[in-house]
N, C-alpha and C. Protein backbone atom coordinates (compact mmCIF):
# COMPACT_ATOMS: atom_id res chain seq x y z
N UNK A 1 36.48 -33.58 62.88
CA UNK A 1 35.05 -33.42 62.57
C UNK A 1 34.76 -33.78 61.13
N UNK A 2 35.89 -33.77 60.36
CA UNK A 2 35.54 -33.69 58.99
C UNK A 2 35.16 -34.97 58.63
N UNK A 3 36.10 -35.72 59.11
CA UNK A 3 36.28 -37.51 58.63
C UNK A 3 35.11 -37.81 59.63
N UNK A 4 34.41 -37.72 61.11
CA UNK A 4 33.60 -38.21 61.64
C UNK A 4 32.06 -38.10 60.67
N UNK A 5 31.81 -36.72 59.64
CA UNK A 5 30.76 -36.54 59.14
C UNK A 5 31.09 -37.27 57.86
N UNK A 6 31.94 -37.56 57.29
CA UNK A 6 31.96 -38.52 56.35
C UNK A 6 31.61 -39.90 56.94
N UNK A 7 31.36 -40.04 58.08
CA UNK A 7 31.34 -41.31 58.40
C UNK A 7 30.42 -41.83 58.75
N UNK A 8 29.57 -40.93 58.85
CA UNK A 8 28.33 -40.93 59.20
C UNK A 8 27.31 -40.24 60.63
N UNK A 9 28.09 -39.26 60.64
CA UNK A 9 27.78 -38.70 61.72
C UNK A 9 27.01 -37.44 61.81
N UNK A 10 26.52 -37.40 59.99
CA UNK A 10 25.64 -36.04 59.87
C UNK A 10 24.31 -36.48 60.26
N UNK A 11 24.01 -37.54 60.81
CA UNK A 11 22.66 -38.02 61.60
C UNK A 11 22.37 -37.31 62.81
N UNK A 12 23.64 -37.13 63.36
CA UNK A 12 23.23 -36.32 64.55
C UNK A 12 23.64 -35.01 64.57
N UNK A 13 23.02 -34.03 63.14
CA UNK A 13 22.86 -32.78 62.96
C UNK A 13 21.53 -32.76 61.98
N UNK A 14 21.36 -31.16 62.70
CA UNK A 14 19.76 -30.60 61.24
C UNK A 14 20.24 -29.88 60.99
N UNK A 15 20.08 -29.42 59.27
CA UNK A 15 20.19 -28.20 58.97
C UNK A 15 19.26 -27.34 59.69
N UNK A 16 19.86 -25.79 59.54
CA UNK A 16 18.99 -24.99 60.02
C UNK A 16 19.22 -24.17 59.23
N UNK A 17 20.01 -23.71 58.20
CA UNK A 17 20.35 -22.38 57.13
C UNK A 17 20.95 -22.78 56.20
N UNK A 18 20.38 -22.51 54.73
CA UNK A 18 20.82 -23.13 53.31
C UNK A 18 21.20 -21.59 52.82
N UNK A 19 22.34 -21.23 51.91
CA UNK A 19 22.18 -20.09 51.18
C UNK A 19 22.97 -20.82 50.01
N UNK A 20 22.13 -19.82 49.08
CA UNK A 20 22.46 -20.63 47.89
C UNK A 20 23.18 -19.29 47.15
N UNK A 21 24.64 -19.76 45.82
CA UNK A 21 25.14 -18.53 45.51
C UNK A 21 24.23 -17.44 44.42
N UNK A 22 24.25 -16.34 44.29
CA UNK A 22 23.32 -15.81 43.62
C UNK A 22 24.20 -15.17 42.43
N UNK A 23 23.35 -15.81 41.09
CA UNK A 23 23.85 -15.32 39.98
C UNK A 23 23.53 -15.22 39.01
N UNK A 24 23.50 -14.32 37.78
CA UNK A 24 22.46 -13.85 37.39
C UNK A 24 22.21 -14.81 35.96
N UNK A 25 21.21 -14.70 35.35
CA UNK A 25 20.88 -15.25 34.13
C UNK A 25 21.25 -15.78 32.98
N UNK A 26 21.85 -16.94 32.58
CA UNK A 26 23.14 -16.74 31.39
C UNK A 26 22.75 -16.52 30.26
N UNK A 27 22.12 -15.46 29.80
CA UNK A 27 20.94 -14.91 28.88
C UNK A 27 21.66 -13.84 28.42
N UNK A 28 21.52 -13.77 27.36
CA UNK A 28 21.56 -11.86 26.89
C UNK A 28 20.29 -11.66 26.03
N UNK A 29 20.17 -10.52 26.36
CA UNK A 29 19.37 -9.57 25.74
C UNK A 29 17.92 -10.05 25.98
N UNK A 30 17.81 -10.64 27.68
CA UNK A 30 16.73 -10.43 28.12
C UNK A 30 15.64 -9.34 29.16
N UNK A 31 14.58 -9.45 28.60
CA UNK A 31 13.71 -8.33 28.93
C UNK A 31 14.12 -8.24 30.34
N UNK A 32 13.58 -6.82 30.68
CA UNK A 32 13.80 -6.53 32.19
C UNK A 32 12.68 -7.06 32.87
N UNK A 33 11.11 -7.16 32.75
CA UNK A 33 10.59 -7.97 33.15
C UNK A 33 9.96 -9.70 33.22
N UNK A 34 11.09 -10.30 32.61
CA UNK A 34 11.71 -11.71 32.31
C UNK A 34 10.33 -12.57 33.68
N UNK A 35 10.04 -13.41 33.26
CA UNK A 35 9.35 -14.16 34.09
C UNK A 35 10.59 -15.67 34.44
N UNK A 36 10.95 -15.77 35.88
CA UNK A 36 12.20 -16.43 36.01
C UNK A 36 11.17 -17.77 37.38
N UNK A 37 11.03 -18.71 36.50
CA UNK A 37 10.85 -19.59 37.95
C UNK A 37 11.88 -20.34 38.01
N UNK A 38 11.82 -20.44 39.34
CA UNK A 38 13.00 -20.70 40.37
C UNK A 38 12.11 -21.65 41.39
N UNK A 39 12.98 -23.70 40.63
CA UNK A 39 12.64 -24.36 40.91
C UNK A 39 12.99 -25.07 42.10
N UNK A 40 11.95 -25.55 42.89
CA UNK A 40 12.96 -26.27 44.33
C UNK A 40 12.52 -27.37 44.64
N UNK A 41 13.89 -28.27 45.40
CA UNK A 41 13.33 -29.65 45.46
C UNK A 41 11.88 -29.66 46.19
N UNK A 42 11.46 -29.02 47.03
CA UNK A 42 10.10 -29.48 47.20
C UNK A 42 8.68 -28.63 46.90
N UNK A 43 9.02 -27.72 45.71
CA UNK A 43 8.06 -27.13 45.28
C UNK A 43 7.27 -28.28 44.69
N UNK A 44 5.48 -27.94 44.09
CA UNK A 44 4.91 -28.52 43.67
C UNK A 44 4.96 -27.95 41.99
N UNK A 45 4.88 -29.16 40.91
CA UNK A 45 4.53 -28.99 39.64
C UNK A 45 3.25 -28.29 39.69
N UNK A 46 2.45 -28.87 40.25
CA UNK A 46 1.04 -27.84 39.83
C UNK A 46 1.09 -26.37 40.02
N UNK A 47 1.80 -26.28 41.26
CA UNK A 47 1.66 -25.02 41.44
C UNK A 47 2.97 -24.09 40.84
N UNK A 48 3.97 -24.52 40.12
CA UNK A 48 4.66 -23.96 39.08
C UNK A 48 3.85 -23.69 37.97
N UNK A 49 3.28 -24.72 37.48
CA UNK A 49 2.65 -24.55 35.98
C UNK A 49 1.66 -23.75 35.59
N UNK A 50 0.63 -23.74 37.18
CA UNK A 50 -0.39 -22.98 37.07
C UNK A 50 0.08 -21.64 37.17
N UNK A 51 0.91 -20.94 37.51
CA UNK A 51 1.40 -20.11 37.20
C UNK A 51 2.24 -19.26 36.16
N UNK A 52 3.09 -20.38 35.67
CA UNK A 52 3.97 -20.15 34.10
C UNK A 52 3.35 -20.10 33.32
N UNK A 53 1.53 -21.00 33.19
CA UNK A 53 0.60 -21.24 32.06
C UNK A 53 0.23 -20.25 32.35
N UNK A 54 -0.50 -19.56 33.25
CA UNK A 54 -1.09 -18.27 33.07
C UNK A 54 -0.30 -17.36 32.43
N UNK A 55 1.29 -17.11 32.98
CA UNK A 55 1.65 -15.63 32.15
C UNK A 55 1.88 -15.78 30.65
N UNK A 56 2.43 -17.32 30.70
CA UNK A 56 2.87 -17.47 29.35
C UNK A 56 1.55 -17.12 28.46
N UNK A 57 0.45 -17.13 28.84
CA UNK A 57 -0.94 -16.77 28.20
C UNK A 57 -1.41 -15.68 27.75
N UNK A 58 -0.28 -14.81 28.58
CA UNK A 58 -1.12 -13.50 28.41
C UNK A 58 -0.26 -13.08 27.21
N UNK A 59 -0.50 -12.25 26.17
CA UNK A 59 0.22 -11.86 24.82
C UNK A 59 1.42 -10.69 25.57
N UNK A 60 1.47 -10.37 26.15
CA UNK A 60 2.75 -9.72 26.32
C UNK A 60 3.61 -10.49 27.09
N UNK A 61 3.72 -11.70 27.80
CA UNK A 61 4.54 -12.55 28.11
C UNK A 61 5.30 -13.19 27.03
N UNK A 62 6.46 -13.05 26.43
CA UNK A 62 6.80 -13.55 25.07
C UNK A 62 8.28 -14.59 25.70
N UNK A 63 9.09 -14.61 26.82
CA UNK A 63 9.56 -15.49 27.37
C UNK A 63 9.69 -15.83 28.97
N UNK A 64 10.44 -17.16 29.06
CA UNK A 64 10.07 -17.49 30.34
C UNK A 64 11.51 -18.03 31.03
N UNK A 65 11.86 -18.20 31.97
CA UNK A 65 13.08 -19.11 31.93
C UNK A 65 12.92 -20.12 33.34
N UNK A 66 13.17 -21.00 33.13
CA UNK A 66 12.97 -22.27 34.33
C UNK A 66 14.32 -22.69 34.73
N UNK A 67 14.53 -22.24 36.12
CA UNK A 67 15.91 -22.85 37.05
C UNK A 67 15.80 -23.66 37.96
N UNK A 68 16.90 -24.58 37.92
CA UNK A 68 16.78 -25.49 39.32
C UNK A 68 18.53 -25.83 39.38
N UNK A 69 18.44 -26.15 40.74
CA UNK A 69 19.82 -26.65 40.81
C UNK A 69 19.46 -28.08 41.85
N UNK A 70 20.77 -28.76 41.90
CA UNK A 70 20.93 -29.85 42.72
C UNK A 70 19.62 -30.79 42.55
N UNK A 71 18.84 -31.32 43.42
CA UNK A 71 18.01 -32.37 43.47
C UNK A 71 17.10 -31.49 42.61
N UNK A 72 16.86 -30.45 42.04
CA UNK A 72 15.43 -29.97 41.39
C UNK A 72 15.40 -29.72 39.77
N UNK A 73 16.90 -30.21 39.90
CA UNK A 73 17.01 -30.35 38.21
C UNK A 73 16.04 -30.60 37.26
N UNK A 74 16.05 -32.15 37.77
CA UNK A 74 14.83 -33.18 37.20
C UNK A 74 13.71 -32.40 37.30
N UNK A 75 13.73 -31.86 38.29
CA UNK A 75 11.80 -31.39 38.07
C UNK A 75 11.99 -29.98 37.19
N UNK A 76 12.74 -29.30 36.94
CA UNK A 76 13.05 -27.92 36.31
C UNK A 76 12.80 -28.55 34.94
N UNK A 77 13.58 -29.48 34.12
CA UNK A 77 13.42 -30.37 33.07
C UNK A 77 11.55 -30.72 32.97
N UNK A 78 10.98 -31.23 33.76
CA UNK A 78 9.42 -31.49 33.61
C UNK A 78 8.55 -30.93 33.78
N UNK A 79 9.04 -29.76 33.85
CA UNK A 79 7.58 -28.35 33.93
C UNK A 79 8.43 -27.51 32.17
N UNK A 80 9.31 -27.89 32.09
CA UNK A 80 10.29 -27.38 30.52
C UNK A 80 8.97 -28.14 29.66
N UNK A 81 8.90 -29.19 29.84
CA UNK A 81 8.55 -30.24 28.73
C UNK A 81 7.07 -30.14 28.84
N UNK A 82 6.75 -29.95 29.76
CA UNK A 82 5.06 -29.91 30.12
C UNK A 82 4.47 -28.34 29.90
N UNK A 83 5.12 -27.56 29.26
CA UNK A 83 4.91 -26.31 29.25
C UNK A 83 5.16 -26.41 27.46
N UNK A 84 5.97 -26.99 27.11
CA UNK A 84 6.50 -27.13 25.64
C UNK A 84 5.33 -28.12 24.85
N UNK A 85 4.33 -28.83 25.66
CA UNK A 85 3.58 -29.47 25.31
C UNK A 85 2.30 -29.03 25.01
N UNK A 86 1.93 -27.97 26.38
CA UNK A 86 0.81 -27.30 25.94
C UNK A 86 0.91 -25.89 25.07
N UNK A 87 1.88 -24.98 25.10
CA UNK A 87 2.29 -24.20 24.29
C UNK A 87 3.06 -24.50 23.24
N UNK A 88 2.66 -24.84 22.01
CA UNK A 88 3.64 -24.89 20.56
C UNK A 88 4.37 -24.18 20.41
N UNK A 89 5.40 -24.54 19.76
CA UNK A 89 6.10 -23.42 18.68
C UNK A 89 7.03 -22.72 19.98
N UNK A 90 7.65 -23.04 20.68
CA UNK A 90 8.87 -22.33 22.02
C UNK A 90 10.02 -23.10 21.59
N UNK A 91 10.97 -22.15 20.88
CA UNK A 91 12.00 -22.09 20.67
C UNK A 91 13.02 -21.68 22.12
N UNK A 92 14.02 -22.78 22.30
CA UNK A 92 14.54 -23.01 23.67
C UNK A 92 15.53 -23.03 23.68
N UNK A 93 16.66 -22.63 24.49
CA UNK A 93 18.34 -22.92 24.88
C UNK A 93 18.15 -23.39 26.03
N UNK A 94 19.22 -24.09 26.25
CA UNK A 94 19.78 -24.35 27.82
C UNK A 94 20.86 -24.13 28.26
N UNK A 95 20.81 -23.81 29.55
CA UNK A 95 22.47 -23.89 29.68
C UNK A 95 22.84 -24.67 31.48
N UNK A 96 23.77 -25.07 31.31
CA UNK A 96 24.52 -25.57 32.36
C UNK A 96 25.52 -25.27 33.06
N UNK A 97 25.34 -25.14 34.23
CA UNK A 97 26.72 -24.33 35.16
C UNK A 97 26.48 -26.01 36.28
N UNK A 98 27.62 -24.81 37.15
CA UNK A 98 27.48 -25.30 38.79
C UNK A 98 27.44 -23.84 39.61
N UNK A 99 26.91 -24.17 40.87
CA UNK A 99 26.23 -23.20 41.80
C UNK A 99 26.76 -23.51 43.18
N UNK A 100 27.24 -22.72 44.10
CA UNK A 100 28.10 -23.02 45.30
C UNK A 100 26.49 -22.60 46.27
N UNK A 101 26.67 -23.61 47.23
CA UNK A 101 26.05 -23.09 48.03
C UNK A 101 26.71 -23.68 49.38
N UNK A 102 26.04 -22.84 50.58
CA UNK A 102 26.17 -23.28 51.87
C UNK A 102 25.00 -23.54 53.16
N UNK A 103 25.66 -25.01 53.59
CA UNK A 103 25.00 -25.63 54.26
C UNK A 103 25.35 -25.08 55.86
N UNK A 104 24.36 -24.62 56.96
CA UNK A 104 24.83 -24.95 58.44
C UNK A 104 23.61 -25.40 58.93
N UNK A 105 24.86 -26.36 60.12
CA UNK A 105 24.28 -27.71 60.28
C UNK A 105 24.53 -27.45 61.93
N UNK A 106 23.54 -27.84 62.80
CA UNK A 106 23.87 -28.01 64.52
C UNK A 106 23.44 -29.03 65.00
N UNK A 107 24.19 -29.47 66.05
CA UNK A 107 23.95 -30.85 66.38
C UNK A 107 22.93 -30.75 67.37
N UNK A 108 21.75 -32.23 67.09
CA UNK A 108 20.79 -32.22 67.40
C UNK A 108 20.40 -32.01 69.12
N UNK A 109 21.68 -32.27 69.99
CA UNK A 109 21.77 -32.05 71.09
C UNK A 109 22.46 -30.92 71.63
N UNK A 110 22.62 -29.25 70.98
CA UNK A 110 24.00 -28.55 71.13
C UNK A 110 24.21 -28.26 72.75
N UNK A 111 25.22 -28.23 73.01
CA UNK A 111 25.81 -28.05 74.19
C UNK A 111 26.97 -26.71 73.86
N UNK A 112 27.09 -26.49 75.09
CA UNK A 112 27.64 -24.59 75.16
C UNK A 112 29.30 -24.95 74.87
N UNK A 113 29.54 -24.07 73.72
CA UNK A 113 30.55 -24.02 73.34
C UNK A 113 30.86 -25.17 71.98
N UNK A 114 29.54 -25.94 71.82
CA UNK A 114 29.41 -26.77 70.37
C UNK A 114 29.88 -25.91 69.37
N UNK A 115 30.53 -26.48 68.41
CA UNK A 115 30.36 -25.60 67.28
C UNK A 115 29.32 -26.20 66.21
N UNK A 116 28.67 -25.35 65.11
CA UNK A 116 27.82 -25.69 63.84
C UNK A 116 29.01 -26.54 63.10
N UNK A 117 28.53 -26.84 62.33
CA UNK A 117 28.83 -27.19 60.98
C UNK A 117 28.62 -26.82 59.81
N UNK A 118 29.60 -25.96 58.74
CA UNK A 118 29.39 -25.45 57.62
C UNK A 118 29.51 -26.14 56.54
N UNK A 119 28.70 -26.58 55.52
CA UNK A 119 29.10 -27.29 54.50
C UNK A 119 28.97 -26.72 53.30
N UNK A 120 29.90 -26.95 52.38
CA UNK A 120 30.17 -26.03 51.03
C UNK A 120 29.95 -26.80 50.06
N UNK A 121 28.97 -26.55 49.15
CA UNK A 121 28.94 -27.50 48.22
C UNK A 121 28.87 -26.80 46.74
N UNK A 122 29.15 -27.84 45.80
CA UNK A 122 29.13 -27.58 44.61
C UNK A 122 27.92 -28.29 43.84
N UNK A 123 26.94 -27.48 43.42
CA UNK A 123 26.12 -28.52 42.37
C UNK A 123 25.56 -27.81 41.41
N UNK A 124 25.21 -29.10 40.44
CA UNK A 124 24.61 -28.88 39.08
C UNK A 124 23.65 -27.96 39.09
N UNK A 125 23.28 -27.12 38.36
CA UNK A 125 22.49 -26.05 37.74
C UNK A 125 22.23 -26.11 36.71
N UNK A 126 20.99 -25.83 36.24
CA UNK A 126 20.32 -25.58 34.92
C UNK A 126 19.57 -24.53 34.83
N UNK A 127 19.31 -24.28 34.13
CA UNK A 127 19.07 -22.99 33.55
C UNK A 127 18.53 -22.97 31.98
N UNK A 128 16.82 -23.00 31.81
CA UNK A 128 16.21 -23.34 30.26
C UNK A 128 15.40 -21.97 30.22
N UNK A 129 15.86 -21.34 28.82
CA UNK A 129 14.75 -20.33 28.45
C UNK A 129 13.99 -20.91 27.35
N UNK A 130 12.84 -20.47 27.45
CA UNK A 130 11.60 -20.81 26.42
C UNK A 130 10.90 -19.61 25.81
N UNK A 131 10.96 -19.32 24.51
CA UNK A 131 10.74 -18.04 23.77
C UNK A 131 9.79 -18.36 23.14
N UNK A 132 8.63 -17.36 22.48
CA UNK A 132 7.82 -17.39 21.72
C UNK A 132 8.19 -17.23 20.32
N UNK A 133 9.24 -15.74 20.26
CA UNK A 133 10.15 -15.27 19.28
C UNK A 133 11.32 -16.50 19.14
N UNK A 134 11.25 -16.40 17.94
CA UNK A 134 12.77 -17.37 17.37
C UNK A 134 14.20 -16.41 17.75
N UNK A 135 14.64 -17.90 18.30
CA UNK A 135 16.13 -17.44 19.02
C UNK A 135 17.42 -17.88 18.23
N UNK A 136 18.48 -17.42 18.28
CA UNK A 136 19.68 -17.80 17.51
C UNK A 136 19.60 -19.03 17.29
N UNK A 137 19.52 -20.12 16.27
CA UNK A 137 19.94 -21.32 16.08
C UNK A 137 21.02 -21.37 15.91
N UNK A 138 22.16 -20.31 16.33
CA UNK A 138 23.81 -21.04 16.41
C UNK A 138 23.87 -20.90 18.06
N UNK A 139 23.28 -20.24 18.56
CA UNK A 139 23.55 -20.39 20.29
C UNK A 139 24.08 -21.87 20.41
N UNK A 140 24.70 -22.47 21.26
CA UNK A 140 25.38 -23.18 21.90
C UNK A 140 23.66 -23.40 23.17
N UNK A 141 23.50 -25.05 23.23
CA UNK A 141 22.17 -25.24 23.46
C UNK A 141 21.03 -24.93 23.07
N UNK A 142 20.53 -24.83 22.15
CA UNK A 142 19.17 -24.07 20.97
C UNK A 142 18.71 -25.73 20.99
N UNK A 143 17.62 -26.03 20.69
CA UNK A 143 16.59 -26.47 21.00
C UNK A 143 15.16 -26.03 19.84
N UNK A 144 15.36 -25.99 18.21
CA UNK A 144 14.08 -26.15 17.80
C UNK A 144 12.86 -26.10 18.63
N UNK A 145 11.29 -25.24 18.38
CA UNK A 145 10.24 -26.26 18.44
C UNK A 145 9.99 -27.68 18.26
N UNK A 146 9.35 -28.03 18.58
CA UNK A 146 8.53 -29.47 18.31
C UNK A 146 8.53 -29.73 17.76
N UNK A 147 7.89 -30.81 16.63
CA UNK A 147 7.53 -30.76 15.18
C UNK A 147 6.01 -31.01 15.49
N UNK A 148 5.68 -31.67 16.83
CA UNK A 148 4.12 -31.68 16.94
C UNK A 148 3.47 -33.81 17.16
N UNK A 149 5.22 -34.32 16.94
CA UNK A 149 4.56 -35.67 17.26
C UNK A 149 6.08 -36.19 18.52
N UNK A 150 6.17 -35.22 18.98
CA UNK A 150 6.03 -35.56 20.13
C UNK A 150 6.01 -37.08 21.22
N UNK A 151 6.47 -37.41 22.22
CA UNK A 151 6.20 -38.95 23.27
C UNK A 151 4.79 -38.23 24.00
N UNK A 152 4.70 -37.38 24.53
CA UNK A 152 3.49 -37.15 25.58
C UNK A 152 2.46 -36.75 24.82
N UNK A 153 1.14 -36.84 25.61
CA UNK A 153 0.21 -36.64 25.54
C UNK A 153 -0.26 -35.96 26.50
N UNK A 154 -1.16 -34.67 26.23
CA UNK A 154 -1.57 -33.34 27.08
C UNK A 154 -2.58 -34.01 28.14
N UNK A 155 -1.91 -33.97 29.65
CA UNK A 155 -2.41 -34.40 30.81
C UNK A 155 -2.71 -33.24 31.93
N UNK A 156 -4.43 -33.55 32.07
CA UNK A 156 -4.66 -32.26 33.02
C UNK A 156 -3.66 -32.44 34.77
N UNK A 157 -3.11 -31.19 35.11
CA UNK A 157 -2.17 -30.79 36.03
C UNK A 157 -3.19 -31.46 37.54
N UNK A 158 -4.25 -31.15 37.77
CA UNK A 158 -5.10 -31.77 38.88
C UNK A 158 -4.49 -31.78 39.26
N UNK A 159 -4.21 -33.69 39.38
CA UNK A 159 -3.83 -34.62 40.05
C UNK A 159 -2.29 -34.51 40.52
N UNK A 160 -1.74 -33.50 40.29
CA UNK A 160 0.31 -33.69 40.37
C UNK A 160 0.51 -33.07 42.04
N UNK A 161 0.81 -34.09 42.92
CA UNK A 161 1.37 -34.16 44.00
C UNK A 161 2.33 -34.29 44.28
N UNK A 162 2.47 -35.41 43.40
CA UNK A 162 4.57 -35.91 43.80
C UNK A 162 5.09 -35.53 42.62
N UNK A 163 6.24 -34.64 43.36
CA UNK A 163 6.92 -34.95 42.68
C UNK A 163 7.63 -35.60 41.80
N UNK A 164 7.29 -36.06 41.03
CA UNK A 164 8.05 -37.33 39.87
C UNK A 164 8.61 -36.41 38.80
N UNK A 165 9.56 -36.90 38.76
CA UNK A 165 10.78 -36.81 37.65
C UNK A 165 10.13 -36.50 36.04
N UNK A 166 9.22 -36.89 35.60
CA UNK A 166 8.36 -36.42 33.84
C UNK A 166 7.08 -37.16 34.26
N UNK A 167 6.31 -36.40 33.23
CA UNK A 167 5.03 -37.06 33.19
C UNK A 167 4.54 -38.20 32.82
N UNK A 168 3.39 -38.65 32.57
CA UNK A 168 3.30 -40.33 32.75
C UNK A 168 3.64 -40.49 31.39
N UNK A 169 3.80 -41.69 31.01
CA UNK A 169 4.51 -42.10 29.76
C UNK A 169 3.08 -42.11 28.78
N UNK A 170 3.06 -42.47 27.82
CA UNK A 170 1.85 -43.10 26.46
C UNK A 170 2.88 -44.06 25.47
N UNK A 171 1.87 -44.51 24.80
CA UNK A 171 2.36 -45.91 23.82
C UNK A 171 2.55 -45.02 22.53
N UNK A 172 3.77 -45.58 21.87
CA UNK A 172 4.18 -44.45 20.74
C UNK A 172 4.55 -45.39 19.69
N UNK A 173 4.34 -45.33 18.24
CA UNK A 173 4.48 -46.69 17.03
C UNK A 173 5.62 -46.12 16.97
N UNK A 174 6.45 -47.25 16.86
CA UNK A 174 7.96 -47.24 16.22
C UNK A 174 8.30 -46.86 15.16
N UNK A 175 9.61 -46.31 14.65
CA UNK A 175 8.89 -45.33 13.47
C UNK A 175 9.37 -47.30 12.43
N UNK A 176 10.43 -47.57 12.20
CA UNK A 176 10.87 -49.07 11.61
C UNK A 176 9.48 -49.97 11.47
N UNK A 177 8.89 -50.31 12.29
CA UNK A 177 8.26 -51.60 12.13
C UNK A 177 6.92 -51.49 12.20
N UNK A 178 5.91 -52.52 12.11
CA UNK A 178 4.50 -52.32 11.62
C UNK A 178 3.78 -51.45 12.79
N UNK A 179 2.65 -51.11 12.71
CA UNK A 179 1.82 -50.58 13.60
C UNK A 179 1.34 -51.34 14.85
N UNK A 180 1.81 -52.67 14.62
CA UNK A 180 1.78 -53.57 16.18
C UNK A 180 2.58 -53.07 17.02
N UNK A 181 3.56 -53.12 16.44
CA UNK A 181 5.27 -53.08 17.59
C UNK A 181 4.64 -51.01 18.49
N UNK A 182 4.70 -51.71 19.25
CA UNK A 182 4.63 -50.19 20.07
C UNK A 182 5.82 -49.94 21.53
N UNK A 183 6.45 -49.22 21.91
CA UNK A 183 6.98 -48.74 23.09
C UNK A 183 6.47 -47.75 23.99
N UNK A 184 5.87 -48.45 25.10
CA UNK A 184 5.38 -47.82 26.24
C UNK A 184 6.64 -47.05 27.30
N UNK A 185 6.40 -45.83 26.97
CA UNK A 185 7.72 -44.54 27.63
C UNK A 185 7.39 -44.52 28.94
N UNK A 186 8.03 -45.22 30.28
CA UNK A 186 7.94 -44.78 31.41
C UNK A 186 8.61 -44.06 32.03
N UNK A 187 8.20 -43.85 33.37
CA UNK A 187 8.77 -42.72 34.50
C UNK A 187 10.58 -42.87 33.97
N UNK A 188 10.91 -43.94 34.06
CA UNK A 188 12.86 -44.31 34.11
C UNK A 188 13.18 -43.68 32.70
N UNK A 189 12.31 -44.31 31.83
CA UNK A 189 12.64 -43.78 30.64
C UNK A 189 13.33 -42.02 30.63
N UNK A 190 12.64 -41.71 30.92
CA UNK A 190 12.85 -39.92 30.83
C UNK A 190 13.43 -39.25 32.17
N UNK A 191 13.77 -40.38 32.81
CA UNK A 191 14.44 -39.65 34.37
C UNK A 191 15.88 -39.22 33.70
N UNK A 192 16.39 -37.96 34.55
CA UNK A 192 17.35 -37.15 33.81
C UNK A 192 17.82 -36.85 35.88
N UNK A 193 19.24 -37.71 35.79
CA UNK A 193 19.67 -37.70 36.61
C UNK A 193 20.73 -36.67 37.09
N UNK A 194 20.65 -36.06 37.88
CA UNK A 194 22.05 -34.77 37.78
C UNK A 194 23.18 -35.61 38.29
N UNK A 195 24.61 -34.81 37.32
CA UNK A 195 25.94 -35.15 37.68
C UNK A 195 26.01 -35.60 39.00
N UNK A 196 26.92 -36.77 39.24
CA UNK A 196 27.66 -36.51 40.86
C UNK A 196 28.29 -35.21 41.27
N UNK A 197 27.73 -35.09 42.51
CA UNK A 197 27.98 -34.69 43.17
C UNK A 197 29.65 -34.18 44.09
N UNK A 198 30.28 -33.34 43.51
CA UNK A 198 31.94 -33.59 44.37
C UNK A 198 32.06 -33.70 45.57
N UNK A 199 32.71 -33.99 46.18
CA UNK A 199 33.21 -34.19 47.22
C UNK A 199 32.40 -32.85 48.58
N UNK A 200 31.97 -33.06 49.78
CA UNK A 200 31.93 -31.82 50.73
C UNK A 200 32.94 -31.05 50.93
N UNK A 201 33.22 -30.06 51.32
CA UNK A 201 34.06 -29.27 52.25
C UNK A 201 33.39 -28.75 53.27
N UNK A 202 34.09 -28.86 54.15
CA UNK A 202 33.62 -28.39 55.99
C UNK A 202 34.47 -27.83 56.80
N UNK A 203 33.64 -26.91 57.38
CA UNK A 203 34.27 -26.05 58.08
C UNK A 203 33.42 -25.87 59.51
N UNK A 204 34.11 -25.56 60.42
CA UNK A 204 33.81 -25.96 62.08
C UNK A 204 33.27 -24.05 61.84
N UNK A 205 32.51 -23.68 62.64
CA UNK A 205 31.47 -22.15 62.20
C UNK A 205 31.47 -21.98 64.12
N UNK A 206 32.49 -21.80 65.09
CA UNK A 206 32.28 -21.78 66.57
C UNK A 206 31.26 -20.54 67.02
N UNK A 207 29.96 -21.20 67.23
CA UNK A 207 29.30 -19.42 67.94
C UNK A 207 29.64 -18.96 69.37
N UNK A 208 29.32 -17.53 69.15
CA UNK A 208 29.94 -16.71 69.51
C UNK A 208 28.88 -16.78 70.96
């Protein structure tokens, strides 16, 4: 079974149950009521932001922390940056793990005595806090504020449907050469691709 799904034979299975491993914050000495979004490949940006912008608004919200793993990396990274844009002055760490999770999988036709398919995987995780209060600048991932000149330019949330990888680019003067020479920052520009992926492991799951 193992070598047939390497081969292409996870076409004729659906997932039906994802669990992902659960673990806690790689933070110290954060508040007990920590505002933690928890990003997913098919959540919407708008409807992250409109939410992180509100608490981050209110004066007793003083940090925030943004997670994603596997395919939602990238977007965990563009609600970081789009939140760092409209709020100044967020002093930031990051940090990076990997996260086990498990896949079961049944074939699209099951027949009695089929077994599922379990798949074990390993992937990238991130993990960014964003503080109001200044944070250790020797932490290991620290991240300054801004200085305020910045690639983006503050774009109302409306319009954000797709998912895309950062926000739209703007034309920025080079700092070297005259005020002609400009570089227009696109989507590729700022795409932030997660590690490969290792290898599957699988396991035959016979129900009972």
């Amino acid at each position: 079974m193992q070598g047939s799904a390497r081969d292409g034979a996870m076409e004729n299975y659906r997932k039906i149950r994802r669990t992902e491993e659960a673990s806690p914050l790689p933070f110290a000495n954060l508040p007990l009521d920590i505002v933690e979004m928890r990003v997913k490949e098919g959540s919407k940006i708008r409807n992250l932001m409109g939410f992180a912008m509100g608490r981050m608004q209110l004066g007793e919200t003083r940090q925030i922390v943004f997670s994603g793993s596997g395919r939602a990396v990238t977007k965990t990274i563009t609600c970081v940056e789009i939140m760092k844009r409209r709020i100044r002055g967020l002093h930031q760490i990051t940090r990076l793990r990997y996260k086990s999770l498990q896949e079961t999988w049944e074939h699209r036709e099951p027949r009695e005595g089929a077994p599922n398919l379990t798949l074990l995987k390993n992937v990238p995780s991130i993990c960014i806090l964003l503080s109001k209060e200044p944070l250790d600048p020797g932490e290991a991932g620290y991240q300054p504020p801004d200085s305020g000149g910045g690639l983006w330019l503050e774009a109302p949330l409306g319009g954000e449907e797709d998912p895309s990888p950062s926000p739209r680019g703007v034309k920025r003067s080079l700092c070297c050469e005259g005020p002609e020479m400009v570089k227009k920052v696109t989507r590729e520009d700022k795409q932030v691709e997660p590690p490969p992926l290792p290898n599957y492991s699988y396991l035959l799951n016979y129900q009972q």
